[in-house]
C-alpha atoms as a PDB file:
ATOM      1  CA  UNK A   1      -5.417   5.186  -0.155  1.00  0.00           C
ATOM      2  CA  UNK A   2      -2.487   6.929  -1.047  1.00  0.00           C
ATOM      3  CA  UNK A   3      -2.555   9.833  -4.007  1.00  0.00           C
ATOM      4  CA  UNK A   4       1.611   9.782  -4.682  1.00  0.00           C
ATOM      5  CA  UNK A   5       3.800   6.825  -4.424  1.00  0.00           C
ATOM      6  CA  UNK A   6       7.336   6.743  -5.407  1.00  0.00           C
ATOM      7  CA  UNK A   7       8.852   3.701  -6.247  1.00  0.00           C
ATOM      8  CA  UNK A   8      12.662   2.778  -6.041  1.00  0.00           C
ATOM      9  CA  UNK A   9      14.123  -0.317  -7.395  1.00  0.00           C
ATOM     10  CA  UNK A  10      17.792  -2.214  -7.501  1.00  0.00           C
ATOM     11  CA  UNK A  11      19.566   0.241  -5.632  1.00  0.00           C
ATOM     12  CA  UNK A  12      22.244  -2.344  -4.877  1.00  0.00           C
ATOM     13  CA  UNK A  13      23.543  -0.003  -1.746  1.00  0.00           C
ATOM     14  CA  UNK A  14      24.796   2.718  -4.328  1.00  0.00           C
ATOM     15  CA  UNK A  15      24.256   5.428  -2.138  1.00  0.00           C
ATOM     16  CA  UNK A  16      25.298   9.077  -3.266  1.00  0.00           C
ATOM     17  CA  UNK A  17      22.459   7.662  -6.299  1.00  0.00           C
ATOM     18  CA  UNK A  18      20.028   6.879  -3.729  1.00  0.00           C
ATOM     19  CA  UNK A  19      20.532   9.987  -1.440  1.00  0.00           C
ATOM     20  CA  UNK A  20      19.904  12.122  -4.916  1.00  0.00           C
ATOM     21  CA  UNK A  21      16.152  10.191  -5.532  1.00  0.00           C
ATOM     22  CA  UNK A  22      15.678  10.873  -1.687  1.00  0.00           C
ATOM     23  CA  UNK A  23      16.409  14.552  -2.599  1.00  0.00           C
ATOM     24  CA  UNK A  24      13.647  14.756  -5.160  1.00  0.00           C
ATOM     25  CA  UNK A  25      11.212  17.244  -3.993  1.00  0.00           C
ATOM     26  CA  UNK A  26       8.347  14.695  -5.335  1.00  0.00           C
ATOM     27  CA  UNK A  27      10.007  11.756  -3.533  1.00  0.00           C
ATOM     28  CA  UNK A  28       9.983  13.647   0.045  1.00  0.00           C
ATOM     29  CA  UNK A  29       6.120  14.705  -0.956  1.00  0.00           C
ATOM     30  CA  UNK A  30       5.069  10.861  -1.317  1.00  0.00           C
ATOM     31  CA  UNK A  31       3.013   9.268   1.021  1.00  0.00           C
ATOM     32  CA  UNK A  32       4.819   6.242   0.157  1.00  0.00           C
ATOM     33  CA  UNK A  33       8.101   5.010  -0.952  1.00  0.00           C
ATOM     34  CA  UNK A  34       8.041   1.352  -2.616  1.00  0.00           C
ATOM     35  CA  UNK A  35      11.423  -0.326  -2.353  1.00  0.00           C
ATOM     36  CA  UNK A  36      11.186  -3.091  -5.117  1.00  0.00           C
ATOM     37  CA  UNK A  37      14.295  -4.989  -3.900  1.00  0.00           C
ATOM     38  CA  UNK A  38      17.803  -5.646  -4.632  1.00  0.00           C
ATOM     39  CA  UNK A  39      18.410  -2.945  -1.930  1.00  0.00           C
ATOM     40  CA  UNK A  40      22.018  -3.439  -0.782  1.00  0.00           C
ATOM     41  CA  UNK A  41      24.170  -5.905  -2.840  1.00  0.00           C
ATOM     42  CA  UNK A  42      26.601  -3.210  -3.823  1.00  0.00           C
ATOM     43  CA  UNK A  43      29.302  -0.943  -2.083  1.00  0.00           C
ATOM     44  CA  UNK A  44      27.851   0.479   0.601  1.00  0.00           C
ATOM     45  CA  UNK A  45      25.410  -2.193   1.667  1.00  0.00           C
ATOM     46  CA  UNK A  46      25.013  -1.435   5.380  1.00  0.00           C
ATOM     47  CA  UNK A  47      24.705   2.617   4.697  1.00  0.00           C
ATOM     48  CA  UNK A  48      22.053   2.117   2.254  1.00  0.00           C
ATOM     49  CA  UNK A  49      20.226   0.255   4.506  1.00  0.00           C
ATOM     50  CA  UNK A  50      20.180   2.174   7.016  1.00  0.00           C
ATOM     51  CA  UNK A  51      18.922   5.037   4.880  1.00  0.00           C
ATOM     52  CA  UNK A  52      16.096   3.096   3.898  1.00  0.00           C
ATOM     53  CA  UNK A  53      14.845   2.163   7.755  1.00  0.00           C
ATOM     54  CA  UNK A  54      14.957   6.278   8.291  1.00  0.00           C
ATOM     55  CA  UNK A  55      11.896   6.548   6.012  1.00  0.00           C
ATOM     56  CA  UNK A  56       9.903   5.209   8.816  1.00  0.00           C
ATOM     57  CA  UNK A  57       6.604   3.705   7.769  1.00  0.00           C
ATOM     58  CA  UNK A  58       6.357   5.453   4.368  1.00  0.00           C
ATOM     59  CA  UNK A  59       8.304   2.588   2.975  1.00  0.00           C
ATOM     60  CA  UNK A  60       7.107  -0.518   1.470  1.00  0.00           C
ATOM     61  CA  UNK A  61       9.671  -3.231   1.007  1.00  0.00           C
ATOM     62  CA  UNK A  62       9.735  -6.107  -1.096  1.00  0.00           C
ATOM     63  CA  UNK A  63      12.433  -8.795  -1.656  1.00  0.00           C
ATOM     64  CA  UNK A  64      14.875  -8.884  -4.134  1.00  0.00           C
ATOM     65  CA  UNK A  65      16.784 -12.228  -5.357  1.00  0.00           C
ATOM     66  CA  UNK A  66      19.856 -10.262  -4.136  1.00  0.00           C
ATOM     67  CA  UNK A  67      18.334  -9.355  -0.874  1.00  0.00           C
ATOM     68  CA  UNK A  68      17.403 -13.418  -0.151  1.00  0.00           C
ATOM     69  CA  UNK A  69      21.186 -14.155  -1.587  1.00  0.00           C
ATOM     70  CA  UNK A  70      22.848 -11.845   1.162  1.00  0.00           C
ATOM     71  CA  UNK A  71      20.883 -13.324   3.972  1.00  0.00           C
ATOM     72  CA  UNK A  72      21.501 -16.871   2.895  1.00  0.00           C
ATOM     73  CA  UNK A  73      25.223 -15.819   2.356  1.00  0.00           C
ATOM     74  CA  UNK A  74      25.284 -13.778   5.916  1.00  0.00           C
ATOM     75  CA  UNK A  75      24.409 -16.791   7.431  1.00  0.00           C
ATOM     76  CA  UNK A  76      26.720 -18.869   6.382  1.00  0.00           C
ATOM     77  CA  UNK A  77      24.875 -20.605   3.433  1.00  0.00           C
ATOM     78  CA  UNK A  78      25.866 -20.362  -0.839  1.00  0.00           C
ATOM     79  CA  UNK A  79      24.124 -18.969  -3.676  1.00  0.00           C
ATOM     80  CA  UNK A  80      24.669 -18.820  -7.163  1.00  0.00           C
ATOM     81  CA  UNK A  81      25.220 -15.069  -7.873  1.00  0.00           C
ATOM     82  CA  UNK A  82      27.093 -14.492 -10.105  1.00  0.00           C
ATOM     83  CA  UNK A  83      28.180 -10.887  -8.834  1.00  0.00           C
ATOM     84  CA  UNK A  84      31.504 -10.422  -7.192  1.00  0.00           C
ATOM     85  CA  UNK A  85      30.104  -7.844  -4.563  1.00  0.00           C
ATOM     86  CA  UNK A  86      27.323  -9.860  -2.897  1.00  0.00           C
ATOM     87  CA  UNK A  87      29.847 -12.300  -0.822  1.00  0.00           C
ATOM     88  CA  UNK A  88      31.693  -8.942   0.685  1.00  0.00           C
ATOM     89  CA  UNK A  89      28.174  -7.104   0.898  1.00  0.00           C
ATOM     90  CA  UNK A  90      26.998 -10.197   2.999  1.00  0.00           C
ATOM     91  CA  UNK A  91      29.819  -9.314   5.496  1.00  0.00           C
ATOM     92  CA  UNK A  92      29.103  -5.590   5.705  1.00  0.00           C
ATOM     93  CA  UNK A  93      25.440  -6.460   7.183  1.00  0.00           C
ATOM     94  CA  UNK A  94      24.392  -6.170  11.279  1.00  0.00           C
ATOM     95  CA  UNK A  95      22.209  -8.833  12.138  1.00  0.00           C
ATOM     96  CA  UNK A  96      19.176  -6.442  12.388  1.00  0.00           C
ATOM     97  CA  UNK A  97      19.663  -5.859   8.423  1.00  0.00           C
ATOM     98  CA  UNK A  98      19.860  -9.612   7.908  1.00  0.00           C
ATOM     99  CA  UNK A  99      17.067 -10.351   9.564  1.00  0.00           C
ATOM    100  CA  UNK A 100      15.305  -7.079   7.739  1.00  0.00           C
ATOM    101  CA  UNK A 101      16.038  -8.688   3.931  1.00  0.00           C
ATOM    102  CA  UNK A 102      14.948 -12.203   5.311  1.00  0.00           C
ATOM    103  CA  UNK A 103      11.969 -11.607   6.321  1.00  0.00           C
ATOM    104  CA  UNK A 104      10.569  -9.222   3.072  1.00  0.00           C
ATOM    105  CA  UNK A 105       7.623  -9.997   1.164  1.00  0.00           C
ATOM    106  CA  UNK A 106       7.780 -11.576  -2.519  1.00  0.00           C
ATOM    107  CA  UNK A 107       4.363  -8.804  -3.272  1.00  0.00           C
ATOM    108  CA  UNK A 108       2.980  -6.222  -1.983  1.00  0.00           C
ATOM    109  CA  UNK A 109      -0.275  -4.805  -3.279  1.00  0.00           C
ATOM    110  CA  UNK A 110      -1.827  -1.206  -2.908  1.00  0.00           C
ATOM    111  CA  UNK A 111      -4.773   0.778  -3.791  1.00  0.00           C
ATOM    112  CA  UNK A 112      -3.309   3.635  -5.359  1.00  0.00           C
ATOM    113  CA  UNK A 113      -5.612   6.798  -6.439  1.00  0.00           C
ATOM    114  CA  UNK A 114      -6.041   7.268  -9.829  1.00  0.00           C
ATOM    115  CA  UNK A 115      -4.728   3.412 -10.307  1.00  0.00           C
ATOM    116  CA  UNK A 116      -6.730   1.417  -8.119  1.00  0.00           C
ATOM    117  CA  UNK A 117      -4.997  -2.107  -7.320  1.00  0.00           C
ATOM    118  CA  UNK A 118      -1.343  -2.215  -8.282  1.00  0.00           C
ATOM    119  CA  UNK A 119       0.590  -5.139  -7.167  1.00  0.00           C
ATOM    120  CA  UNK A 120       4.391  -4.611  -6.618  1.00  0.00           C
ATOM    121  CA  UNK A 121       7.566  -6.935  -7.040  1.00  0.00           C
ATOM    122  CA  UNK A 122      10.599  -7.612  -7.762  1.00  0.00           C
ATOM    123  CA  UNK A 123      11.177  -9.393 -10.956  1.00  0.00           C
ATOM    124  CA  UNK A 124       7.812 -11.299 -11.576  1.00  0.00           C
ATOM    125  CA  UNK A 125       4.959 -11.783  -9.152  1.00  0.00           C
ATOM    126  CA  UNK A 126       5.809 -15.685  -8.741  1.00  0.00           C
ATOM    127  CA  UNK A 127       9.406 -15.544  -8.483  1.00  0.00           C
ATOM    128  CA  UNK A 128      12.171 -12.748  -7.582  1.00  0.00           C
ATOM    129  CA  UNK A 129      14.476 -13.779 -10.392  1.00  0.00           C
ATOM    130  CA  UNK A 130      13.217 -14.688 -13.639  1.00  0.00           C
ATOM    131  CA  UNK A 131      13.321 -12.082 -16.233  1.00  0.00           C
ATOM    132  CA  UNK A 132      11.159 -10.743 -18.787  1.00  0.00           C
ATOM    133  CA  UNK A 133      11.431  -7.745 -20.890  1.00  0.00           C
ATOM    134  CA  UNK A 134       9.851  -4.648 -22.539  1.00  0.00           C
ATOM    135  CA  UNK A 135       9.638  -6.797 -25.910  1.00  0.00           C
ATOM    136  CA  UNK A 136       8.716 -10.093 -24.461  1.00  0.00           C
ATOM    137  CA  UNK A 137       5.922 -11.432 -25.805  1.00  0.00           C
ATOM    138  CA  UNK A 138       2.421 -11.603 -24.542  1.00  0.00           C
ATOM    139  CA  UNK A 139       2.454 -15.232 -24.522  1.00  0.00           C
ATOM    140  CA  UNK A 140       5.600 -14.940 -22.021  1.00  0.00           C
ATOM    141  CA  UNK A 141       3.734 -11.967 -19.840  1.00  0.00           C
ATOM    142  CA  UNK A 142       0.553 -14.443 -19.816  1.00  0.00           C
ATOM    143  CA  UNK A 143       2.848 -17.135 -18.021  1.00  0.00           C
ATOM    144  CA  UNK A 144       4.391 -15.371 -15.532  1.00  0.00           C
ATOM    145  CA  UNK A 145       1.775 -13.020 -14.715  1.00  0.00           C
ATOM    146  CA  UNK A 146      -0.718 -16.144 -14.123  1.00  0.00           C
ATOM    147  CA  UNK A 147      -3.720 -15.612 -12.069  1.00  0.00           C
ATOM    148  CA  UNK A 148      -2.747 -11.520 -10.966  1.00  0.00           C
ATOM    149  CA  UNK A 149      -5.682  -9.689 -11.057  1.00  0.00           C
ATOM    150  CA  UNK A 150      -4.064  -6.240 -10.466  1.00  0.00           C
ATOM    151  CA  UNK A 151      -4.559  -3.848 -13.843  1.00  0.00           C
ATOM    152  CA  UNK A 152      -0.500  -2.277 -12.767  1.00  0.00           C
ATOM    153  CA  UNK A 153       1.796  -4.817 -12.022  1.00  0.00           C
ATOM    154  CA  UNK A 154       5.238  -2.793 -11.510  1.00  0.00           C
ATOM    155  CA  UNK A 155       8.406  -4.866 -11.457  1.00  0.00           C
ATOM    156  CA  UNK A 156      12.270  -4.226 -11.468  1.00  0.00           C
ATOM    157  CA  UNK A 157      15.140  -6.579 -11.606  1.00  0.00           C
ATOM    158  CA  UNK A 158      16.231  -6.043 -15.188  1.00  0.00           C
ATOM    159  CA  UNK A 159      17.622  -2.130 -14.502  1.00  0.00           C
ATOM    160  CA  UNK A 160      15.761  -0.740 -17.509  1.00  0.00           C
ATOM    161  CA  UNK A 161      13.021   1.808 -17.671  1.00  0.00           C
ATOM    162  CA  UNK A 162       9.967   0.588 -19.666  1.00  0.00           C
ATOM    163  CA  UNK A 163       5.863   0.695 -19.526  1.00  0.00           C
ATOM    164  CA  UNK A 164       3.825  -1.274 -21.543  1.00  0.00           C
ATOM    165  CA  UNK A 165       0.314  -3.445 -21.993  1.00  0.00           C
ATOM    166  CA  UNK A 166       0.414  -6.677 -21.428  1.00  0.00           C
ATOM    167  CA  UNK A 167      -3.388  -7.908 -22.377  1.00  0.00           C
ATOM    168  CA  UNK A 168      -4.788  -4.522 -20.686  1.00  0.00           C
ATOM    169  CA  UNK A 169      -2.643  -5.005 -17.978  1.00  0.00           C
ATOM    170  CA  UNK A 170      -0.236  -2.150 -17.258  1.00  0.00           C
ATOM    171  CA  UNK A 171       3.316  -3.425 -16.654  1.00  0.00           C
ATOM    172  CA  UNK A 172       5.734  -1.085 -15.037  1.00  0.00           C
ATOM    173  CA  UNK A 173       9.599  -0.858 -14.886  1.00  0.00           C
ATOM    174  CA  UNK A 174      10.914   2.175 -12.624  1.00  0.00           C
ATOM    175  CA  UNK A 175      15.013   1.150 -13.548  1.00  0.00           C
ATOM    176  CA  UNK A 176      17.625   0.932 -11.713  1.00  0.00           C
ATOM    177  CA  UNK A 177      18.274   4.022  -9.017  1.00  0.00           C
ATOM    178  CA  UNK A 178      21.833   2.228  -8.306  1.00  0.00           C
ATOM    179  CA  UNK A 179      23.170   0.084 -11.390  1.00  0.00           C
ATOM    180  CA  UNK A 180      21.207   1.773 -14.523  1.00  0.00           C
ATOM    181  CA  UNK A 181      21.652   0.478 -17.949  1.00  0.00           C
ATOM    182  CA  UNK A 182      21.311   2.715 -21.163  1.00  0.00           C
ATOM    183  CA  UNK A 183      21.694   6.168 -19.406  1.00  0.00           C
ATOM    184  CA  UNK A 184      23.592   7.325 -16.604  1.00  0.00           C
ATOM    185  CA  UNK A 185      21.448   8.773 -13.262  1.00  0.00           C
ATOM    186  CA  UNK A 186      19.654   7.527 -10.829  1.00  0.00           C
ATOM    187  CA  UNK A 187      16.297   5.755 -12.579  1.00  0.00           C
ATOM    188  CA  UNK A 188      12.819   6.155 -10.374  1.00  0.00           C
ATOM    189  CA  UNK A 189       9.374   5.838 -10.923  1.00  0.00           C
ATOM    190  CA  UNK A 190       6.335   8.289  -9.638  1.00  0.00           C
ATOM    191  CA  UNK A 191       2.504   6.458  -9.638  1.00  0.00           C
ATOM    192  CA  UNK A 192      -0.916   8.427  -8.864  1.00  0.00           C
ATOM    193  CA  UNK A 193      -2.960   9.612 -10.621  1.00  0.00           C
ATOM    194  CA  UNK A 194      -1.127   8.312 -13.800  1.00  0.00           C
ATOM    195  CA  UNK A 195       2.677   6.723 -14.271  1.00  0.00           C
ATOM    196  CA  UNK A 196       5.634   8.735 -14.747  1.00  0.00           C
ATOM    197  CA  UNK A 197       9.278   7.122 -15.324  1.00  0.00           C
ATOM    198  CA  UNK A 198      11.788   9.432 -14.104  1.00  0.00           C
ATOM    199  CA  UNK A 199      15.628   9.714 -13.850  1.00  0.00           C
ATOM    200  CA  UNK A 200      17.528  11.671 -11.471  1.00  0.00           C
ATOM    201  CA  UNK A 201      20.994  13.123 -12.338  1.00  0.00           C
ATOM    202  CA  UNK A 202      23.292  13.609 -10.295  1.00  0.00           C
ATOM    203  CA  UNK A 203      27.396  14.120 -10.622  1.00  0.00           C
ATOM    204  CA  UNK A 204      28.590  10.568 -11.347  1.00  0.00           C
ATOM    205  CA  UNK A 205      32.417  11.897 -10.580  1.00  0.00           C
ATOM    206  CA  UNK A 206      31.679  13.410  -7.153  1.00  0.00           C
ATOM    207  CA  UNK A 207      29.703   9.738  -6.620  1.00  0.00           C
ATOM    208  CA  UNK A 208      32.674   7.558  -7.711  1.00  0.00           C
ATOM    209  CA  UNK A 209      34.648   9.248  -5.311  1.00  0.00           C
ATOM    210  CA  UNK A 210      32.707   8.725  -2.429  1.00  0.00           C
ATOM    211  CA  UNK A 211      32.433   5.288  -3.119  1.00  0.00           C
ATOM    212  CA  UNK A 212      35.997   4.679  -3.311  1.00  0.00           C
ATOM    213  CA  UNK A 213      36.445   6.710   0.160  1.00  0.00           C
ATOM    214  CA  UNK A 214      33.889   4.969   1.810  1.00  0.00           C
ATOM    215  CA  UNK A 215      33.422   1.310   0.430  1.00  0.00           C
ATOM    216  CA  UNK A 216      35.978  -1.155   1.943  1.00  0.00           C
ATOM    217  CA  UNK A 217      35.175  -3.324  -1.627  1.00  0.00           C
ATOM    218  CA  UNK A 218      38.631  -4.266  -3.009  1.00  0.00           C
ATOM    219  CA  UNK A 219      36.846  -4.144  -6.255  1.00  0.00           C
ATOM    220  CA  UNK A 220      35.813  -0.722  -5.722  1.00  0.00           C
ATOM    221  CA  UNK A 221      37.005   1.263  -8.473  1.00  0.00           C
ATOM    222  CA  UNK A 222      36.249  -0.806 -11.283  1.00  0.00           C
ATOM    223  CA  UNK A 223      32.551  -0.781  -9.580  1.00  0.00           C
ATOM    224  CA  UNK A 224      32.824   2.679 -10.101  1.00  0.00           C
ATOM    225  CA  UNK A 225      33.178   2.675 -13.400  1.00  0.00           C
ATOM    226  CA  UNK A 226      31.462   0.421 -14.814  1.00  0.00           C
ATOM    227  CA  UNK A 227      27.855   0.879 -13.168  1.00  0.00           C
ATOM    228  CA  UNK A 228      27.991   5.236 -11.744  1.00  0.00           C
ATOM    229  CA  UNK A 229      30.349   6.250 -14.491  1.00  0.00           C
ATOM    230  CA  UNK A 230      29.755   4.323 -18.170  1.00  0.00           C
ATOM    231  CA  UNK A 231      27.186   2.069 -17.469  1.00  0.00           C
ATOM    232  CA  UNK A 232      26.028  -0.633 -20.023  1.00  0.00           C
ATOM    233  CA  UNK A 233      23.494   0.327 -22.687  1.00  0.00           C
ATOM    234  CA  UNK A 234      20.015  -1.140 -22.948  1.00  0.00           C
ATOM    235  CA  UNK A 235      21.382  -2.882 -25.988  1.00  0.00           C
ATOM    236  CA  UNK A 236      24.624  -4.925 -24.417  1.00  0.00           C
ATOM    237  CA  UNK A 237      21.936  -5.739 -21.475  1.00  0.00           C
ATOM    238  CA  UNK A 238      19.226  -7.064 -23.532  1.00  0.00           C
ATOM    239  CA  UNK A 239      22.075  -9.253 -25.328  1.00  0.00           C
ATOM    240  CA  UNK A 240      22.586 -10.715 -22.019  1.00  0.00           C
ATOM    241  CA  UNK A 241      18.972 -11.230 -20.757  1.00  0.00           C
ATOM    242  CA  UNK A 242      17.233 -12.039 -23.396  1.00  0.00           C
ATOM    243  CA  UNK A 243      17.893 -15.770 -23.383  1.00  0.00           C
ATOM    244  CA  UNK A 244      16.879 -15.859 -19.979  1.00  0.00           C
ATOM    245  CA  UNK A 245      13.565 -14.183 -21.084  1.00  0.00           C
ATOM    246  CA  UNK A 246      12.794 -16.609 -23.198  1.00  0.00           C
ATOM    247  CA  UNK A 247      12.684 -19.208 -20.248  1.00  0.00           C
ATOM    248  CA  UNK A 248       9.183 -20.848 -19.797  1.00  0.00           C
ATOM    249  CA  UNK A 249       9.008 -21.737 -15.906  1.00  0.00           C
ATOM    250  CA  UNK A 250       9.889 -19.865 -13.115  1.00  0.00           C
ATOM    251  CA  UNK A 251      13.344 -21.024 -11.336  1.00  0.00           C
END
């Protein structure tokens, strides 16, 4: 049973943000690192990747909408991202990392000390897309948390920090490490004995320049900007998923 679990979300292969969670002194102590997907649909896709596979069997993975979009898209098939960067990302990928984001789990679930069961994924437990929110209410939580039996459910997808009770269930948010919205750095989560939400700074100019150097994104710069160096608030991205929050079956 592991005591210390870190727990990295939506990195979207952003990785001078990733390499500075990595650096976190309570990340390298953890006996295990939970990647809650959407791992490499950004700049550096391949890099990222690769970073992730170092961390040996600490790591947990779990899929990602974006990760199943840039397997179906490596292999020749269509999705209907909306992102610019997930065609070129597909193209970026060996066949090894393909095959590594095809074949991840929907959930993972872990006895955690101090927690007990905690079941992990990426946007709900049933589906690796819909959304729900901090302020969605408990009639929504009931529907897409269903038969879960886990008292922690922790869940990414929407890039924004949050904990909160969902009819005594805990429901965690770690962020985004890669594409954060409300506050710049690179957003985490710690778990055992309790829940912390963290946020790791790091220098967003130093990062914009290596992703310029080192992407081969045409789109690059703009990238930059918008999601290392002024990214959204929490209140232009709740304008944009709350609609899809108030959906009422999984897609």
């Amino acid at each position: 049973m592991p005591s210390s679990v870190a727990v990295l979300s939506d990195i979207h292969g952003v990785l001078p943000a990733l390499d500075a969670v990595l650096a976190e002194p309570d990340v390298q102590a953890a006996d295990v690192v939970v990647l809650c997907g959407d791992h490499a649909a950004g700049p550096l896709p391949s890099a990222t990747l690769d970073r992730l596979v170092a961390l040996g069997d600490r790591a947990v993975w779990v899929r990602g909408n974006a990760d199943r979009e840039l397997a179906a898209l490596a292999g020749g098939g269509t999705t209907n991202i909306p992102d610019p960067i997930a065609p070129w990302a597909a193209t970026q990928l060996r066949p090894d990392q393909v095959r590594l984001l095809a074949g991840l789990p929907l959930t993972v679930t872990l006895d955690i000390d101090g927690l007990g069961e905690v079941l992990f994924c990426h946007a709900t437990p049933r589906d690796d897309e819909e959304v729900v929110l901090v302020d969605s209410p408990l009639s929504r939580w009931a529907e897409v948390l269903g038969d879960v039996t886990a008292p922690t459910v922790v869940c990414g997808h929407t890039h924004m920090p949050f904990t909160r009770l969902a009819d005594r269930r805990r429901v965690v948010n770690p962020g985004s490490v890669g594409m954060p919205y409300g506050t710049t750095g690179a957003h985490w989560a710690r778990l055992g004995p309790g829940v912390e939400l963290r946020r790791t700074p790091y220098d967003a100019e130093k990062a914009c320049r290596q992703l310029v150097a080192e992407s081969g994104y045409p789109g690059i710069g703009e990238f930059a900007d918008y999601f290392v160096r002024n990214p959204a608030s929490d209140a232009e991205a709740l304008r944009v998923f709350s609609p899809r929050a108030r959906a009422t079956s999984a897609t």
